[in-house]
Protein backbone atom coordinates (compact mmCIF):
# COMPACT_ATOMS: atom_id res chain seq x y z
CA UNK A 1 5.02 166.54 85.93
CA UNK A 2 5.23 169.91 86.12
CA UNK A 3 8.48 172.07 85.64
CA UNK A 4 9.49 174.43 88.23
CA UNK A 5 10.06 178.43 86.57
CA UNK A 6 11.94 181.00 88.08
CA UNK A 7 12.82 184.29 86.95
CA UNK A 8 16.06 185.65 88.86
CA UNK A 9 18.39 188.25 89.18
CA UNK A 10 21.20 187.68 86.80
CA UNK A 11 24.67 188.98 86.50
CA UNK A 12 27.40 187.60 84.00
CA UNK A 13 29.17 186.00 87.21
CA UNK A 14 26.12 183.48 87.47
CA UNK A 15 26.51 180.09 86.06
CA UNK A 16 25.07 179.58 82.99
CA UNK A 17 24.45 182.80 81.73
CA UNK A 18 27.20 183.52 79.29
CA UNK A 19 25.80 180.18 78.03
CA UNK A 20 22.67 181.52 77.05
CA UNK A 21 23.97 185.04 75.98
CA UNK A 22 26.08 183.14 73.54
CA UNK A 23 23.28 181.11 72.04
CA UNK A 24 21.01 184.11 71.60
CA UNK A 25 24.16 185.57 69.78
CA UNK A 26 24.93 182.56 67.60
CA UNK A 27 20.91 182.57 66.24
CA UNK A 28 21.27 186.33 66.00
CA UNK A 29 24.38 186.29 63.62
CA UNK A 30 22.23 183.00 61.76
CA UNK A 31 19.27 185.30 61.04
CA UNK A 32 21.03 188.86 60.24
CA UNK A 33 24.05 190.23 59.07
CA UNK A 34 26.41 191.64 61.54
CA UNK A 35 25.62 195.20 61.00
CA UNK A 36 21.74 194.21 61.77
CA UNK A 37 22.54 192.66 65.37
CA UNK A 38 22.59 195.12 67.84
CA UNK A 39 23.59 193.00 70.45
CA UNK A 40 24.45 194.77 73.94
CA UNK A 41 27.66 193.62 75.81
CA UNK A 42 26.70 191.13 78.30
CA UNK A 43 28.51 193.29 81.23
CA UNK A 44 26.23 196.37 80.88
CA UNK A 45 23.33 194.43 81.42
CA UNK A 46 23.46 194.50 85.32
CA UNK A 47 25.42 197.94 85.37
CA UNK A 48 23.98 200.62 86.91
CA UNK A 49 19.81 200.69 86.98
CA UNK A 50 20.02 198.36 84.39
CA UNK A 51 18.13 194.69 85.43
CA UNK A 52 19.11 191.54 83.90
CA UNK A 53 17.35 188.57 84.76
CA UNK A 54 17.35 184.87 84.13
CA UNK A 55 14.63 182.13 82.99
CA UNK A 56 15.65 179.19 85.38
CA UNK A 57 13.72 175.69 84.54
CA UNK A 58 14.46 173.01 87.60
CA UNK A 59 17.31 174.69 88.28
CA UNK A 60 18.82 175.30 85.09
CA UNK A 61 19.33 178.73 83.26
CA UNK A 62 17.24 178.80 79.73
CA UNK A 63 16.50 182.45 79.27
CA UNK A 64 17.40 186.50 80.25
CA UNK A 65 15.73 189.52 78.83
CA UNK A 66 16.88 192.91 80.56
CA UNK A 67 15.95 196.53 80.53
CA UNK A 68 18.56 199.48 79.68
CA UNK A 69 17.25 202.45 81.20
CA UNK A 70 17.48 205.64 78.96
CA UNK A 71 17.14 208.60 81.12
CA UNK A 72 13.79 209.06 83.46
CA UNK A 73 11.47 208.44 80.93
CA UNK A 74 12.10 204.79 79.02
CA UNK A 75 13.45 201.48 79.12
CA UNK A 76 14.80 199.71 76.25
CA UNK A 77 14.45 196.08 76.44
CA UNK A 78 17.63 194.11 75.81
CA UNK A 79 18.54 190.33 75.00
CA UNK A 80 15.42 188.70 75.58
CA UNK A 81 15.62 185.20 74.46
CA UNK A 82 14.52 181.39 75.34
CA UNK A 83 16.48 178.67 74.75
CA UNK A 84 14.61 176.42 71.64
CA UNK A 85 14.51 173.53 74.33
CA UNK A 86 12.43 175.66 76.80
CA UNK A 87 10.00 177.42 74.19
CA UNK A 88 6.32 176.66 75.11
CA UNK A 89 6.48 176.80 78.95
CA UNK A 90 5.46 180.62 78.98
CA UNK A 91 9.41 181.58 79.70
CA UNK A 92 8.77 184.69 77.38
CA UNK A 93 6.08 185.84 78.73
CA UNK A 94 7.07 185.47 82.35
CA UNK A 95 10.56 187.49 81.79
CA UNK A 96 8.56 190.22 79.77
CA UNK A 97 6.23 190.37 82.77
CA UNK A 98 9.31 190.51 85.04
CA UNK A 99 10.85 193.53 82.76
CA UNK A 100 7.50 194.96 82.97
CA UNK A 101 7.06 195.26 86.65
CA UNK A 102 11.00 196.67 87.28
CA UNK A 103 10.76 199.61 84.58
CA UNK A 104 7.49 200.18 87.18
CA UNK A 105 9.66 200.30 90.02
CA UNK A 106 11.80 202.30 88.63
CA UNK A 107 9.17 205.13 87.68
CA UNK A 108 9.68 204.66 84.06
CA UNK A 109 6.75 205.50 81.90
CA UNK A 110 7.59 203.38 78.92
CA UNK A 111 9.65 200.39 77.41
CA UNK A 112 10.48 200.30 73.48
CA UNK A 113 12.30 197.71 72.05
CA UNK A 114 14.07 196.62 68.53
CA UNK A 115 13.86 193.01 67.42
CA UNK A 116 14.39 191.85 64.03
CA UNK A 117 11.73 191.33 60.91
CA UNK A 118 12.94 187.31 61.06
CA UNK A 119 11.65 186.66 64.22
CA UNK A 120 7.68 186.61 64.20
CA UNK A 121 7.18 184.20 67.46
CA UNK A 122 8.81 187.07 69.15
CA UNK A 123 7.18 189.79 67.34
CA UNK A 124 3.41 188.00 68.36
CA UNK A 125 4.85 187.49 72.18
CA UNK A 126 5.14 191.46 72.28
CA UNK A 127 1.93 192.53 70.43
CA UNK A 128 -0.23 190.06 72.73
CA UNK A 129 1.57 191.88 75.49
CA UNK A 130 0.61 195.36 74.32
CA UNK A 131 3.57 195.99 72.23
CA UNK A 132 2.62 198.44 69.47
CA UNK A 133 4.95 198.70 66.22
CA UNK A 134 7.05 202.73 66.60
CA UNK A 135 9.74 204.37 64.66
CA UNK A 136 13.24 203.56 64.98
CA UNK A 137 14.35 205.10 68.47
CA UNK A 138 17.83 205.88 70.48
CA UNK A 139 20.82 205.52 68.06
CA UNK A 140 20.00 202.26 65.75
CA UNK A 141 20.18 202.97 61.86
CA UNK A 142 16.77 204.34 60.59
CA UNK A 143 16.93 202.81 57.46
CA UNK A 144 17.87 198.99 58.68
CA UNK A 145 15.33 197.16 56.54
CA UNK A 146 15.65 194.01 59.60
CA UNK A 147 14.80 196.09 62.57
CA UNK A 148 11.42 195.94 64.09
CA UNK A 149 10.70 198.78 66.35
CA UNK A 150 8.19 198.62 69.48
CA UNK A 151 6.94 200.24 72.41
CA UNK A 152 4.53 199.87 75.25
CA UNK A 153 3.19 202.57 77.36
CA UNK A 154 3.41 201.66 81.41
CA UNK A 155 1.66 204.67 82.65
CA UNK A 156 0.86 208.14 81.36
CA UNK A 157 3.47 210.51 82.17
CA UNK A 158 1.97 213.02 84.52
């Protein structure tokens, strides 16, 4: 039996989603020190043309990823994370896709993203994505020796 996936809108007024924010936070502070976890409040997520979204399986909330715009040109994808229970059912991969086509929507010509040097399963989601490795961006430390900078070109900016 198949499970049903949906990726949704999200703010953090929807059931469930503080939930996950707070286990992608508690693995976060596992893996790196504090100053190493650059960890967005959950609130700015949905503000302005910022998108959060949720990974719902049957029903339940086991994911979110979102986009932060930065001015006309870039998106920085933010909090993107799958519950250990849901990994395998292509929840990743499906929010990335749903990240993806917004920042398209939007007009934005490229997303970048920071993730952290202890997480290769995410690292490997992104580069079979077209993720390519980049210099530290935007105002994270340029010398963290845990941050893993990345960024995918959506179009060509004309």
């Amino acid at each position: 039996m198949s499970s049903v996936v949906e990726i949704i809108a999200v703010t953090t007024r929807d059931g469930g989603i503080l939930e996950v924010v707070e286990k992608l936070d508690a693995l976060m502070y596992e893996l790196y020190p504090p100053e190493s976890a650059h960890l967005t409040p959950p609130e700015e997520l949905s503000a302005g043309d910022n998108r959060f979204f949720g990974a719902r399986v049957d029903g339940k909330l086991m994911g979110c990823g979102a986009i932060r715009v930065v001015g006309q040109d870039y998106a920085e994808i933010k909090r993107i994370f799958v519950d250990p229970s849901s990994r395998g059912l292509g929840l990743g991969k499906a929010l990335l896709n749903r990240l993806e086509s917004e920042s398209r929507l939007l007009g934005l010509f490229e997303l970048k993203l920071e993730t952290g040097i202890f997480q290769p399963e995410a690292i490997g989601l992104f580069e079979r994505c077209g993720y390519a490795q980049c210099p530290a961006f935007g105002d994270y430390p340029k010398n963290d020796p845990n941050s893993y900078f990345m960024r995918k070109t959506l179009r060509e900016n004309a």
